[in-house]
PDB file of N, CA and C in Angstrom:
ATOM      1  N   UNK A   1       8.459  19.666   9.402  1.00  0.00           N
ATOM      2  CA  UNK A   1       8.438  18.417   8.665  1.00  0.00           C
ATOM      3  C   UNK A   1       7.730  18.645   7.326  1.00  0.00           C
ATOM      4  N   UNK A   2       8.267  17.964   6.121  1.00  0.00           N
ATOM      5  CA  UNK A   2       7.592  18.715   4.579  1.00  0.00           C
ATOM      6  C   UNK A   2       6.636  17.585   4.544  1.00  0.00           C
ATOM      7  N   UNK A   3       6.020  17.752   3.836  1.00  0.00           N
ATOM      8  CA  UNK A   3       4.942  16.794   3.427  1.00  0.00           C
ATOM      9  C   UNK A   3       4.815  15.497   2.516  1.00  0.00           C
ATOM     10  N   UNK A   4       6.328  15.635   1.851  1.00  0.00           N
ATOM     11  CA  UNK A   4       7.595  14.754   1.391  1.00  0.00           C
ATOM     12  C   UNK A   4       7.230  13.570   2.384  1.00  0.00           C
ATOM     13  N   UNK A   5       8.010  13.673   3.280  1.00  0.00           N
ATOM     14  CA  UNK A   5       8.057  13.240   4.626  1.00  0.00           C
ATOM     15  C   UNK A   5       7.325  12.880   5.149  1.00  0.00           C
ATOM     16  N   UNK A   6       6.326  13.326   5.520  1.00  0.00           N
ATOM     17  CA  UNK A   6       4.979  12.982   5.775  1.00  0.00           C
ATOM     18  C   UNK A   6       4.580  11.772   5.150  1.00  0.00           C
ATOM     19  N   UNK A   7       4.165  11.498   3.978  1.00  0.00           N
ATOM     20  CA  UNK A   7       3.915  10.383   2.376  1.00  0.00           C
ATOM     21  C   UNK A   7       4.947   9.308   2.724  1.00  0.00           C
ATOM     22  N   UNK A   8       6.598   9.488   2.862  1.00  0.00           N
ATOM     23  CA  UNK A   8       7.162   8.590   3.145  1.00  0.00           C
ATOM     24  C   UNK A   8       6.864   8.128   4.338  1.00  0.00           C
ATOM     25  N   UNK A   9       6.945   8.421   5.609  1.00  0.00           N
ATOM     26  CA  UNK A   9       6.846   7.541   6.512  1.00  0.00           C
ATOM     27  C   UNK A   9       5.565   7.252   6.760  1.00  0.00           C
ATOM     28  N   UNK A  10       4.161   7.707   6.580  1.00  0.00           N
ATOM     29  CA  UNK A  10       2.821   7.133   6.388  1.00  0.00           C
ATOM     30  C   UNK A  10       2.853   6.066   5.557  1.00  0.00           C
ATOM     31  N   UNK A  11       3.948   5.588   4.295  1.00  0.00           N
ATOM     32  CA  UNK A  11       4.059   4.516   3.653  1.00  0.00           C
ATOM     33  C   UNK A  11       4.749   3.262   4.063  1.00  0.00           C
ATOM     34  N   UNK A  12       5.692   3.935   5.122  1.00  0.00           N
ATOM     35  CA  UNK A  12       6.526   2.670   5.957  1.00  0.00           C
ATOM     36  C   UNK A  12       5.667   2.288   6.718  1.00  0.00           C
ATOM     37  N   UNK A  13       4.725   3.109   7.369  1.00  0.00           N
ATOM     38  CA  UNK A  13       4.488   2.499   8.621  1.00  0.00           C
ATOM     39  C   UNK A  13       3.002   1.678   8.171  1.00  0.00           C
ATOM     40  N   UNK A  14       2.872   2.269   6.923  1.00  0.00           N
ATOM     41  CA  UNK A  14       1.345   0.865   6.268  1.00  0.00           C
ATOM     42  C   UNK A  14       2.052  -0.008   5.604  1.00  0.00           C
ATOM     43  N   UNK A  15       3.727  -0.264   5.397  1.00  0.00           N
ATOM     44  CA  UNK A  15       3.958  -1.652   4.774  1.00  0.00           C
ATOM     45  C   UNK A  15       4.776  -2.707   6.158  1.00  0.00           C
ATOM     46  N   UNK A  16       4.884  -2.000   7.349  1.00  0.00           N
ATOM     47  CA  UNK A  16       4.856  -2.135   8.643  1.00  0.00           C
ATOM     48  C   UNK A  16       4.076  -2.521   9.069  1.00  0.00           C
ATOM     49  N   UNK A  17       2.739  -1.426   9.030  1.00  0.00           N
ATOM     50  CA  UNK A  17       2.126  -2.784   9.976  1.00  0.00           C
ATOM     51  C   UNK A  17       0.734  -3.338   8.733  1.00  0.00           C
ATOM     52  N   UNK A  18       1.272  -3.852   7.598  1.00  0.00           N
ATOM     53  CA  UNK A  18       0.838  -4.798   7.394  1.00  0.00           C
ATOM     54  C   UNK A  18       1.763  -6.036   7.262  1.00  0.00           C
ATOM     55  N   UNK A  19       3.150  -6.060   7.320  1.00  0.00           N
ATOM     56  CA  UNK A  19       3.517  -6.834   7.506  1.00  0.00           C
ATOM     57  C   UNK A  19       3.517  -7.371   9.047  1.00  0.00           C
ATOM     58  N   UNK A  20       3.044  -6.936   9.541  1.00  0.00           N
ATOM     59  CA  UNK A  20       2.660  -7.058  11.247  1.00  0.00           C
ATOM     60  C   UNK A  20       1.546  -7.761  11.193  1.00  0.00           C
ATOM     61  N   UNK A  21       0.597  -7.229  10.768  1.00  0.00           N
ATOM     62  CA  UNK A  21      -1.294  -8.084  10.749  1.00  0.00           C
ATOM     63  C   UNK A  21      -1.071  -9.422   9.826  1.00  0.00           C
ATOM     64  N   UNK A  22      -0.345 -10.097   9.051  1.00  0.00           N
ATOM     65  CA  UNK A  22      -0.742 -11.261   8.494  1.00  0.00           C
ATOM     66  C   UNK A  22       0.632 -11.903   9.519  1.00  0.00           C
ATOM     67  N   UNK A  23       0.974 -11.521  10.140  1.00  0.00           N
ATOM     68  CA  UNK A  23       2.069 -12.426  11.039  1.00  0.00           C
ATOM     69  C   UNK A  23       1.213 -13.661  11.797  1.00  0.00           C
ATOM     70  N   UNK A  24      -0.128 -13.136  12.108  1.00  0.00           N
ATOM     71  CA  UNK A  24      -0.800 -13.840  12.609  1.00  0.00           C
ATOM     72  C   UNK A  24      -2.159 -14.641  12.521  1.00  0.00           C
ATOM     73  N   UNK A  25      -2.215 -15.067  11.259  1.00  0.00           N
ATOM     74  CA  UNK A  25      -3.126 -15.727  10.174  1.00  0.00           C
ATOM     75  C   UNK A  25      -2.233 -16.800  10.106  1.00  0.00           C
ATOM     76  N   UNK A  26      -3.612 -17.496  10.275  1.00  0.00           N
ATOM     77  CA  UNK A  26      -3.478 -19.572  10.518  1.00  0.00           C
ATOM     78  C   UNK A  26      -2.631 -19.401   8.724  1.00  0.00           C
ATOM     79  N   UNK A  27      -2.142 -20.558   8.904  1.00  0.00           N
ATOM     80  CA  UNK A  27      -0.797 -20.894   7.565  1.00  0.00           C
ATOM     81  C   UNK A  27      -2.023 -22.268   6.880  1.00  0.00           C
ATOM     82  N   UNK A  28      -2.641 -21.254   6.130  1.00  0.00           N
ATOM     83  CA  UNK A  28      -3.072 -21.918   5.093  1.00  0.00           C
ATOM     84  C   UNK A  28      -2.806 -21.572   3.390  1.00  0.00           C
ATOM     85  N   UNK A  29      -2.586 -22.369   2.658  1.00  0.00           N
ATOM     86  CA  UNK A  29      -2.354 -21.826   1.473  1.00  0.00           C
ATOM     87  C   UNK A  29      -2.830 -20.779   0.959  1.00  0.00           C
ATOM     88  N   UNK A  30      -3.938 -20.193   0.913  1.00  0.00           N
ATOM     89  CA  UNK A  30      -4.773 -19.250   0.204  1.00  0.00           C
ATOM     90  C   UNK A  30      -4.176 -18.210   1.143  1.00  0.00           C
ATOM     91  N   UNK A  31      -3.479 -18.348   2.749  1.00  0.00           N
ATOM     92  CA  UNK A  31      -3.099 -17.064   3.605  1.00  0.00           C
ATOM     93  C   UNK A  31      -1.789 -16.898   3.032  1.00  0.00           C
ATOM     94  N   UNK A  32      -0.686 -17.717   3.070  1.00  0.00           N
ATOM     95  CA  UNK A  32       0.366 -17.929   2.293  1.00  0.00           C
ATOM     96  C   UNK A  32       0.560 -17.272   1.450  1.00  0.00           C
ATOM     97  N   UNK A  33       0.136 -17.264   0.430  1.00  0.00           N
ATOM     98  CA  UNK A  33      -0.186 -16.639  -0.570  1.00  0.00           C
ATOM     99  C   UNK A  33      -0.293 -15.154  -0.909  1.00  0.00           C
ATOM    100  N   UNK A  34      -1.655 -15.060   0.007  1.00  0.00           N
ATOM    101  CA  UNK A  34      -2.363 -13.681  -0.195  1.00  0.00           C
ATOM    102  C   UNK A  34      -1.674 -12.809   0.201  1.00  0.00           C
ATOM    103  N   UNK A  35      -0.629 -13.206   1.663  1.00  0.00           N
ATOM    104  CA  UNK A  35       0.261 -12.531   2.713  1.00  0.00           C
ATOM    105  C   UNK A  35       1.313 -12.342   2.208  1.00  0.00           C
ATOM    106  N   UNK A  36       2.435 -13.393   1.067  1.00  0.00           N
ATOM    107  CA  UNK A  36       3.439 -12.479   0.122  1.00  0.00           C
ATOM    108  C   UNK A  36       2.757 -11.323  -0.698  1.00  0.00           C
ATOM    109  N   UNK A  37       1.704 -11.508  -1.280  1.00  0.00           N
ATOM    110  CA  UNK A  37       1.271 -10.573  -2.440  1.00  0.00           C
ATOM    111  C   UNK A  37       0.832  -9.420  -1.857  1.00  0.00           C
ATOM    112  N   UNK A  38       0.235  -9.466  -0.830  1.00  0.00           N
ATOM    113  CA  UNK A  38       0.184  -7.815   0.181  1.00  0.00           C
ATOM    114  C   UNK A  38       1.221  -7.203   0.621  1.00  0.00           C
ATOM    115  N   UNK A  39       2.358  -8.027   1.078  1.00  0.00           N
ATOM    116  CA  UNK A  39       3.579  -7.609   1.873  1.00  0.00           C
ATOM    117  C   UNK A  39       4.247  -6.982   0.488  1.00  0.00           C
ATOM    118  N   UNK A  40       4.544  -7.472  -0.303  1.00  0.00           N
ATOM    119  CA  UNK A  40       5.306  -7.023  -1.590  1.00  0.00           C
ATOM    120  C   UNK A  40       4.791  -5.927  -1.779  1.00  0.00           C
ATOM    121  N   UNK A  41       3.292  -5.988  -2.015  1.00  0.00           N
ATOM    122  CA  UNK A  41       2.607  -4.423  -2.838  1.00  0.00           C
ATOM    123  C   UNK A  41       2.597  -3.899  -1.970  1.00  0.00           C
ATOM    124  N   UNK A  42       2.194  -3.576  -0.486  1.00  0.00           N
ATOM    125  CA  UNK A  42       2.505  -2.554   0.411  1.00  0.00           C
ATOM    126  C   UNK A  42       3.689  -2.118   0.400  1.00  0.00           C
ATOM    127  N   UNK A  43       5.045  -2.764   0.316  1.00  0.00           N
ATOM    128  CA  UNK A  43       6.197  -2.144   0.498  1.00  0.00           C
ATOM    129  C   UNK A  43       6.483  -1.353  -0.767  1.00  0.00           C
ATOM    130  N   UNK A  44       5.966  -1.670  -1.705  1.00  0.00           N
ATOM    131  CA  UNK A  44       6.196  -1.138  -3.244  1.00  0.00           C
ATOM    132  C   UNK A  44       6.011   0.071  -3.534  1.00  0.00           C
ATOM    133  N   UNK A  45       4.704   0.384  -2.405  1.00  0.00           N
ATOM    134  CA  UNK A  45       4.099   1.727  -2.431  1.00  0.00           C
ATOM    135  C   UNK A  45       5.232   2.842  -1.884  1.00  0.00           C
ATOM    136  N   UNK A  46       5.553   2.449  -0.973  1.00  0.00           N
ATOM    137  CA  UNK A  46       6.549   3.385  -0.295  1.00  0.00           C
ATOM    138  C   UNK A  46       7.772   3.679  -1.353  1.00  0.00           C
ATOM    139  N   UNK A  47       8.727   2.317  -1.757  1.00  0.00           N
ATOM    140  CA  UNK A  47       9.581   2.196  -1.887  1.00  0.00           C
ATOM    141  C   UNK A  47       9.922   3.021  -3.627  1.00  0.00           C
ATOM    142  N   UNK A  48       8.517   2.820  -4.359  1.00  0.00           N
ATOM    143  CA  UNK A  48       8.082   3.794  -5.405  1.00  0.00           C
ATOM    144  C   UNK A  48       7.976   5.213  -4.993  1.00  0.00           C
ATOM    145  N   UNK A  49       7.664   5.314  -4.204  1.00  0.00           N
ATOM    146  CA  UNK A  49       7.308   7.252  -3.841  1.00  0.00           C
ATOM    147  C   UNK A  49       8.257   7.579  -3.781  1.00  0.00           C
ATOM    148  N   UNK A  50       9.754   6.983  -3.074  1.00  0.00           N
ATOM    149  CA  UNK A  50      10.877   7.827  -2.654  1.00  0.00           C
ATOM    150  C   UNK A  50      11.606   7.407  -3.807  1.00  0.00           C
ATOM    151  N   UNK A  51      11.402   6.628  -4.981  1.00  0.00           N
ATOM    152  CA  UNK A  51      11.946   7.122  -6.154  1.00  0.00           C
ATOM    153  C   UNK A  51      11.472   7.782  -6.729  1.00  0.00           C
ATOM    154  N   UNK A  52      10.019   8.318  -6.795  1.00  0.00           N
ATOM    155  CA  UNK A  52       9.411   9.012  -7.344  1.00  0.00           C
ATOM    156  C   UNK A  52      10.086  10.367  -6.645  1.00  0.00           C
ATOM    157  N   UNK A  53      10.203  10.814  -5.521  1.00  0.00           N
ATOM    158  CA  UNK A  53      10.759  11.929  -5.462  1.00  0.00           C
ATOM    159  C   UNK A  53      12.367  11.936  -5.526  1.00  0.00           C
ATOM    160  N   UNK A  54      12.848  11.196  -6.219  1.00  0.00           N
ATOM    161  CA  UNK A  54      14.697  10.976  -6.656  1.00  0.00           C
ATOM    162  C   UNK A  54      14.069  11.041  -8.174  1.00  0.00           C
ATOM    163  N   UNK A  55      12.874  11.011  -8.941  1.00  0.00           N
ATOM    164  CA  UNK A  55      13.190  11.474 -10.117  1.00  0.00           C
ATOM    165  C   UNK A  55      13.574  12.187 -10.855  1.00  0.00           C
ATOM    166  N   UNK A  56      14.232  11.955 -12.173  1.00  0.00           N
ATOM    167  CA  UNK A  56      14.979  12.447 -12.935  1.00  0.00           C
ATOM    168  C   UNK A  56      14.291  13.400 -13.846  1.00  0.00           C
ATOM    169  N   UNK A  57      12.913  13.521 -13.969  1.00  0.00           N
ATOM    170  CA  UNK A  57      11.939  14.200 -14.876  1.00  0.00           C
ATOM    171  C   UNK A  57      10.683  14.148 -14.495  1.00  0.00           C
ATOM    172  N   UNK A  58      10.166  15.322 -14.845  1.00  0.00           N
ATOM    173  CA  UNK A  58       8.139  15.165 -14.510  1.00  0.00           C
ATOM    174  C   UNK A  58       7.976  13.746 -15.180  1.00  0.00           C
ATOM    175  N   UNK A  59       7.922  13.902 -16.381  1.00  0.00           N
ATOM    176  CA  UNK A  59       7.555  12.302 -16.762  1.00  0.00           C
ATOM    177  C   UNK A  59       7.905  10.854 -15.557  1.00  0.00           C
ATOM    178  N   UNK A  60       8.995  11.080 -15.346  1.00  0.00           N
ATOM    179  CA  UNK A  60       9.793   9.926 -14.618  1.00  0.00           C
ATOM    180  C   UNK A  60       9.055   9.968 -13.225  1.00  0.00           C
ATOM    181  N   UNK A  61       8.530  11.008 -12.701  1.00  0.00           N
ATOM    182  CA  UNK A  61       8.039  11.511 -11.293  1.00  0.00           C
ATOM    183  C   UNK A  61       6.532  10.567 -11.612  1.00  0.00           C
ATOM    184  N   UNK A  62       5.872  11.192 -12.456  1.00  0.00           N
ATOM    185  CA  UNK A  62       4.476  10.673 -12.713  1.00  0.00           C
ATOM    186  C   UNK A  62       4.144   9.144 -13.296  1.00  0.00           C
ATOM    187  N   UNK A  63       5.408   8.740 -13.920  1.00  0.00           N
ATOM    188  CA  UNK A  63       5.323   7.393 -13.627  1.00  0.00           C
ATOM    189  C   UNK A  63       5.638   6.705 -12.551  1.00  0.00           C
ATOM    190  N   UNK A  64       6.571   6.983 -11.906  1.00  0.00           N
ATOM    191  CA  UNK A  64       6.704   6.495 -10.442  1.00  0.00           C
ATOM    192  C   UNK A  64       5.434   6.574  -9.294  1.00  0.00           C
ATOM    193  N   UNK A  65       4.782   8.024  -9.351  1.00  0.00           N
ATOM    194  CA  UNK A  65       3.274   8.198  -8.524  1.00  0.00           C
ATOM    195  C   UNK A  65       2.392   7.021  -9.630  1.00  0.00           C
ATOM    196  N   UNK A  66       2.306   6.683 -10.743  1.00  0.00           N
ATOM    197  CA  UNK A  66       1.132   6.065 -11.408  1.00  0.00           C
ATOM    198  C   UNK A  66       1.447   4.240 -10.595  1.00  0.00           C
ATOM    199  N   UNK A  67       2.932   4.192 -10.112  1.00  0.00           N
ATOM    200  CA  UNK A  67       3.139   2.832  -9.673  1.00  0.00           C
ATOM    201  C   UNK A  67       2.589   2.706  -8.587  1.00  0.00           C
ATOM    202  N   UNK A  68       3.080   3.977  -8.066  1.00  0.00           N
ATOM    203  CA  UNK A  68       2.479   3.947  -6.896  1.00  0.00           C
ATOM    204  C   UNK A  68       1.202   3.685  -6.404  1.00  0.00           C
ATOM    205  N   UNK A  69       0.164   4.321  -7.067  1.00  0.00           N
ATOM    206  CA  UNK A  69      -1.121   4.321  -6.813  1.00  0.00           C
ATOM    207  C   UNK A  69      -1.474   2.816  -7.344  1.00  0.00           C
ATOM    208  N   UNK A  70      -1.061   2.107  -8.371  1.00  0.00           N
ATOM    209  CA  UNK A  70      -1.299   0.450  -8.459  1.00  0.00           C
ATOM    210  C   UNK A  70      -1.163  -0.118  -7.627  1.00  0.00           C
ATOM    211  N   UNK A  71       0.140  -0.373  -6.705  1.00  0.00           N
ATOM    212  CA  UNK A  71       0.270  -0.828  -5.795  1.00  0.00           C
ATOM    213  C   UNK A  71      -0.519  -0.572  -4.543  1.00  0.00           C
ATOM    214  N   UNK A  72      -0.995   0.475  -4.351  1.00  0.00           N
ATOM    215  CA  UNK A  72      -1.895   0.581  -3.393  1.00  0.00           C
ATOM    216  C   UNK A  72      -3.155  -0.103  -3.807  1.00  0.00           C
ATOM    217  N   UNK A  73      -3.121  -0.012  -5.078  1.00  0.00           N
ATOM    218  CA  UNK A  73      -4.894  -0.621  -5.406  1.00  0.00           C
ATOM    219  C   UNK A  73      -4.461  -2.192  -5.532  1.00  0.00           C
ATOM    220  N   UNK A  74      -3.718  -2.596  -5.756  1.00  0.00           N
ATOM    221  CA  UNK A  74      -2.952  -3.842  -5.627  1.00  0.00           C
ATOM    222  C   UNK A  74      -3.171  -4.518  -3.684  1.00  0.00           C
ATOM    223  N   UNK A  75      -2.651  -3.343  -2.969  1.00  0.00           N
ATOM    224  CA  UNK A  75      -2.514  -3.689  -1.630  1.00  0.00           C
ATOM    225  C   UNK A  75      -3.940  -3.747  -1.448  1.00  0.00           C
ATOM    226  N   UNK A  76      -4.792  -3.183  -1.693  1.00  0.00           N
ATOM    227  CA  UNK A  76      -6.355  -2.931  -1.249  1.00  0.00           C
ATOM    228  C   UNK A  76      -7.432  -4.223  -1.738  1.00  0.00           C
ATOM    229  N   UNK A  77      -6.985  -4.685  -2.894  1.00  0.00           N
ATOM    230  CA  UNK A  77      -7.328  -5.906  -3.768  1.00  0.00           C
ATOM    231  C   UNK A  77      -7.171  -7.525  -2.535  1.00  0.00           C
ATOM    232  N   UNK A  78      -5.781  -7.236  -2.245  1.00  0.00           N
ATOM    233  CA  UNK A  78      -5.274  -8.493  -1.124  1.00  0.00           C
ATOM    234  C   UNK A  78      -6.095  -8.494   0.443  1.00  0.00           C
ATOM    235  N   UNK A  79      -6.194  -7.135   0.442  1.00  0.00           N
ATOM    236  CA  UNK A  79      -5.808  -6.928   1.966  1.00  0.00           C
ATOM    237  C   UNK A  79      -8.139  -7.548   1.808  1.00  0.00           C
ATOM    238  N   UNK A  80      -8.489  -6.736   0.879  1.00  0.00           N
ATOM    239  CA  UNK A  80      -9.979  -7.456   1.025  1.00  0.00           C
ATOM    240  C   UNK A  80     -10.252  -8.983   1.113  1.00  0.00           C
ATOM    241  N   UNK A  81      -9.085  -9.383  -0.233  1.00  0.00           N
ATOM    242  CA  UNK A  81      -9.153 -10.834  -0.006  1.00  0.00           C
ATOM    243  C   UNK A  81      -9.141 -12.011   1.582  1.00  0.00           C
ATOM    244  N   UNK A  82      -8.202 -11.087   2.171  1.00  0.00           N
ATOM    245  CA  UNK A  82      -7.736 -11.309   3.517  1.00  0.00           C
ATOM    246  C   UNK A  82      -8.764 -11.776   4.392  1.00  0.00           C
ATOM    247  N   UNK A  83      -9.069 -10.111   4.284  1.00  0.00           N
ATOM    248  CA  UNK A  83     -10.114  -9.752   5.011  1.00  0.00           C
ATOM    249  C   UNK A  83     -11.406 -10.981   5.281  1.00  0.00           C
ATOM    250  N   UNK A  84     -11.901 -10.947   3.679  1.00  0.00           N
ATOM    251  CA  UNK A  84     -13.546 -11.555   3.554  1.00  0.00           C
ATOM    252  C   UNK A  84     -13.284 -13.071   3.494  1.00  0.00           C
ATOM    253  N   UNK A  85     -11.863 -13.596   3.687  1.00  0.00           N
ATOM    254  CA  UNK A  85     -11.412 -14.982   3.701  1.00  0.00           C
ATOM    255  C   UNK A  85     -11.127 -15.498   5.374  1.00  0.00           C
ATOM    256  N   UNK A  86     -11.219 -14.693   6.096  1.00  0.00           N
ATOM    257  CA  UNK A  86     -10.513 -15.384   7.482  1.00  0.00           C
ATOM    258  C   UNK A  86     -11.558 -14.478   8.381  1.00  0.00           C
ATOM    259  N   UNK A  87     -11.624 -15.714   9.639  1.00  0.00           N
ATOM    260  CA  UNK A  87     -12.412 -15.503  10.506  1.00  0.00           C
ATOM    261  C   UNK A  87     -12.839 -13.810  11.329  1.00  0.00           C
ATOM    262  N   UNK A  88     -13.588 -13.231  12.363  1.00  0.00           N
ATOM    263  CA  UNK A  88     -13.744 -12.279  12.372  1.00  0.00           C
ATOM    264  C   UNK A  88     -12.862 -11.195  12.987  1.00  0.00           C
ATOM    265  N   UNK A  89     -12.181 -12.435  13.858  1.00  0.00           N
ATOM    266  CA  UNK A  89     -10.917 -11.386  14.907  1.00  0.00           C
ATOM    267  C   UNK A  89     -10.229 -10.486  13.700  1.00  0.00           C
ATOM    268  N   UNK A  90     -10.004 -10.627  12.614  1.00  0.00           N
ATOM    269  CA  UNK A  90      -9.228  -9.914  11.766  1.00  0.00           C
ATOM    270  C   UNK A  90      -9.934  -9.051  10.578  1.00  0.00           C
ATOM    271  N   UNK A  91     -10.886  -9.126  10.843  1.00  0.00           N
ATOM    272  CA  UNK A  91     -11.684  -8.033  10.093  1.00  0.00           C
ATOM    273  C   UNK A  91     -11.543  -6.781  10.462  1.00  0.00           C
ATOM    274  N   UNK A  92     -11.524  -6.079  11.655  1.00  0.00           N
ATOM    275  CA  UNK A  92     -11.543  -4.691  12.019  1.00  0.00           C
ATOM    276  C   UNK A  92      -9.968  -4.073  11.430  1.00  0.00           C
ATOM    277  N   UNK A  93      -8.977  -4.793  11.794  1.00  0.00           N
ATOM    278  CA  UNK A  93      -7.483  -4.423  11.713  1.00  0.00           C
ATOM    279  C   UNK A  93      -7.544  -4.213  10.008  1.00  0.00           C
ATOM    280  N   UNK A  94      -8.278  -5.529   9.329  1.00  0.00           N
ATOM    281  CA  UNK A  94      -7.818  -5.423   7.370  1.00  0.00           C
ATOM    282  C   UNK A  94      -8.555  -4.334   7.113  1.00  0.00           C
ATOM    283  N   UNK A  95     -10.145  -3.873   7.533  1.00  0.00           N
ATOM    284  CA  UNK A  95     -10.291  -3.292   6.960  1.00  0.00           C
ATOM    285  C   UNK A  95      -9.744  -1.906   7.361  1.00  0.00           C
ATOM    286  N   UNK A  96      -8.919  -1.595   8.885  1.00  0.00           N
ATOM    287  CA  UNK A  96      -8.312  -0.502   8.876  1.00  0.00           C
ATOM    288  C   UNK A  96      -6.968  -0.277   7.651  1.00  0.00           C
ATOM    289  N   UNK A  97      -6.589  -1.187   7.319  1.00  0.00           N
ATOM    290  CA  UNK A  97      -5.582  -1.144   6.510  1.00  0.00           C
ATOM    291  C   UNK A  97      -5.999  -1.220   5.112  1.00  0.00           C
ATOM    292  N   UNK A  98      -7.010  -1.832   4.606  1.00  0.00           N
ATOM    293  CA  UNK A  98      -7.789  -1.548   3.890  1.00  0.00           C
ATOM    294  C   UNK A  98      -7.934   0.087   3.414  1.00  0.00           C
ATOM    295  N   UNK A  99      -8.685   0.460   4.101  1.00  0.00           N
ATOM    296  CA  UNK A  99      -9.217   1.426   4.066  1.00  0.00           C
ATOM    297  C   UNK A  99      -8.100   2.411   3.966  1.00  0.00           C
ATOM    298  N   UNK A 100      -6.566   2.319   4.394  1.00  0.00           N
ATOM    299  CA  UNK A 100      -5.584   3.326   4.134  1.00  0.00           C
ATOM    300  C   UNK A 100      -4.768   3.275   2.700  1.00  0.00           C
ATOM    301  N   UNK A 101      -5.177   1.715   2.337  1.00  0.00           N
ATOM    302  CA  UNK A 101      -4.604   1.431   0.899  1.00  0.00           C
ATOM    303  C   UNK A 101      -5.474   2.414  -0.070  1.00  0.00           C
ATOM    304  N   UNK A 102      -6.588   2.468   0.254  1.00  0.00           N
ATOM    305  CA  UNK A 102      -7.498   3.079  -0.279  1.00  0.00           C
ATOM    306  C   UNK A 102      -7.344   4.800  -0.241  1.00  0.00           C
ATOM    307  N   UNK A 103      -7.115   5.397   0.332  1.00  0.00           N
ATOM    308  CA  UNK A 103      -6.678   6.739   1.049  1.00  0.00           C
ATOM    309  C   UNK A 103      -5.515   6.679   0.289  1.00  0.00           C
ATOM    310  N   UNK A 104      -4.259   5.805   0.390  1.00  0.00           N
ATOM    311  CA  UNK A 104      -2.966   5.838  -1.013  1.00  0.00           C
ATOM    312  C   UNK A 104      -3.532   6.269  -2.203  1.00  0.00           C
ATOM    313  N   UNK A 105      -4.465   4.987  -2.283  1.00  0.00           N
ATOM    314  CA  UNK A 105      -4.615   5.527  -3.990  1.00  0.00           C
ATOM    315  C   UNK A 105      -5.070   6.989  -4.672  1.00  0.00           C
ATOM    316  N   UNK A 106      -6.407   7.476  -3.094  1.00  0.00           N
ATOM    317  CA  UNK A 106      -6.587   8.604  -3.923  1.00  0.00           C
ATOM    318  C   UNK A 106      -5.532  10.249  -3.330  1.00  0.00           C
ATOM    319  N   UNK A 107      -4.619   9.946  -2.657  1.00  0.00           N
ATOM    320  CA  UNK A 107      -3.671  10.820  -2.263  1.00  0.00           C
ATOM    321  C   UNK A 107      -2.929  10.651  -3.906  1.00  0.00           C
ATOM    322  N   UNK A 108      -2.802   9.539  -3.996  1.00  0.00           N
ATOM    323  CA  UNK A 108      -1.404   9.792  -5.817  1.00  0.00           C
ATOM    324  C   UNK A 108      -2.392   9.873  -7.027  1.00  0.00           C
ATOM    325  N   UNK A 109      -3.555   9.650  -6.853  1.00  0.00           N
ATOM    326  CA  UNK A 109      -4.503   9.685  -8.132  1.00  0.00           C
ATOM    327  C   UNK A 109      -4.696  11.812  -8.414  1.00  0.00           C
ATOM    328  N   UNK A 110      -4.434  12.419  -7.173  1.00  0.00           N
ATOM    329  CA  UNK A 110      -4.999  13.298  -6.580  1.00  0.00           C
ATOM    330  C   UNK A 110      -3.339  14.312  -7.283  1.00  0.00           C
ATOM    331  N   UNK A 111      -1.831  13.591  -6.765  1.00  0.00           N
ATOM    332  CA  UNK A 111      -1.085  13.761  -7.154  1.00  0.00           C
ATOM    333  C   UNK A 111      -0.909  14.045  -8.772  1.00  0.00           C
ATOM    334  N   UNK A 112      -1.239  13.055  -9.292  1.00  0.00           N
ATOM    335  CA  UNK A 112      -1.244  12.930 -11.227  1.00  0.00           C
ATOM    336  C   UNK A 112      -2.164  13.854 -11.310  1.00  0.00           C
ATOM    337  N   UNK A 113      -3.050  14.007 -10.700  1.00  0.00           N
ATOM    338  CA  UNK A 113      -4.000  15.115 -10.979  1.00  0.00           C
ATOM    339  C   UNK A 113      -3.024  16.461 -11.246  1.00  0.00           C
ATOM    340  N   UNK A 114      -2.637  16.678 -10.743  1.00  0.00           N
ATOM    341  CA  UNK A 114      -1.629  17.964 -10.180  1.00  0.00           C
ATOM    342  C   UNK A 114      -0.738  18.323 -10.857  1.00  0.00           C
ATOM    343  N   UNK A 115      -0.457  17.189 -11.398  1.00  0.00           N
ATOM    344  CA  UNK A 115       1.023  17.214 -12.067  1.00  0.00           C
ATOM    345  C   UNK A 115       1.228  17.097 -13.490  1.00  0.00           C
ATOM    346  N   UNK A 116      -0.283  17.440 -13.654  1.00  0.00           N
ATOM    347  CA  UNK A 116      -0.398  17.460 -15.647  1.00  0.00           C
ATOM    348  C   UNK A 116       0.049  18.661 -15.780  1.00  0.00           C
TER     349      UNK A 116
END
């Protein structure tokens, strides 16, 4: 298995199961909310990498990883909001997911590194 591979499906399965963990947050506006803007940027992450590796040029590659890594800091931004907004049953799960948005960013920060 390449390590390609690896990046992609470690990205499905964090815009998976965060679309899994806000399934079950009381429907209040501020959850509403917070729960499109995580679901979007988690999936973004993924859905950026595997164009990033269909790019057409280093340039085109390293802008696609620079989206990438926003969106994770994007996903990490929500998923705290989440987190420090709703009761405690859901603290352990955000900040596991948390904490992998976080691990995104510096896997592609780590990437651009590389790729100057």
């Amino acid at each position: 298995m390449s390590k390609q591979y690896d990046l992609e499906e470690r990205s499905f399965q964090f815009a998976k199961n965060v679309s899994l963990y806000i399934k079950n947050f009381s429907r209040t506006i501020s959850n509403t909310e917070y729960g499109k803007q995580v679901v979007r940027a988690s999936g973004f992450v993924g859905a950026n990498y595997i164009e990033a590796n269909e790019a057409l040029s280093k340039k085109d590659f390293i802008m696609r990883i620079k989206i990438c890594r926003k969106e994770a800091k994007e996903s990490a931004y929500w998923l705290r909001l989440i987190v420090e907004t709703n009761s405690g049953k859901y603290t352990e799960d955000g900040k596991k997911l948390f904490n992998e948005a976080i691990e995104f960013k510096k896997i592609f920060s780590s990437i651009i590194e590389k790729s100057k």
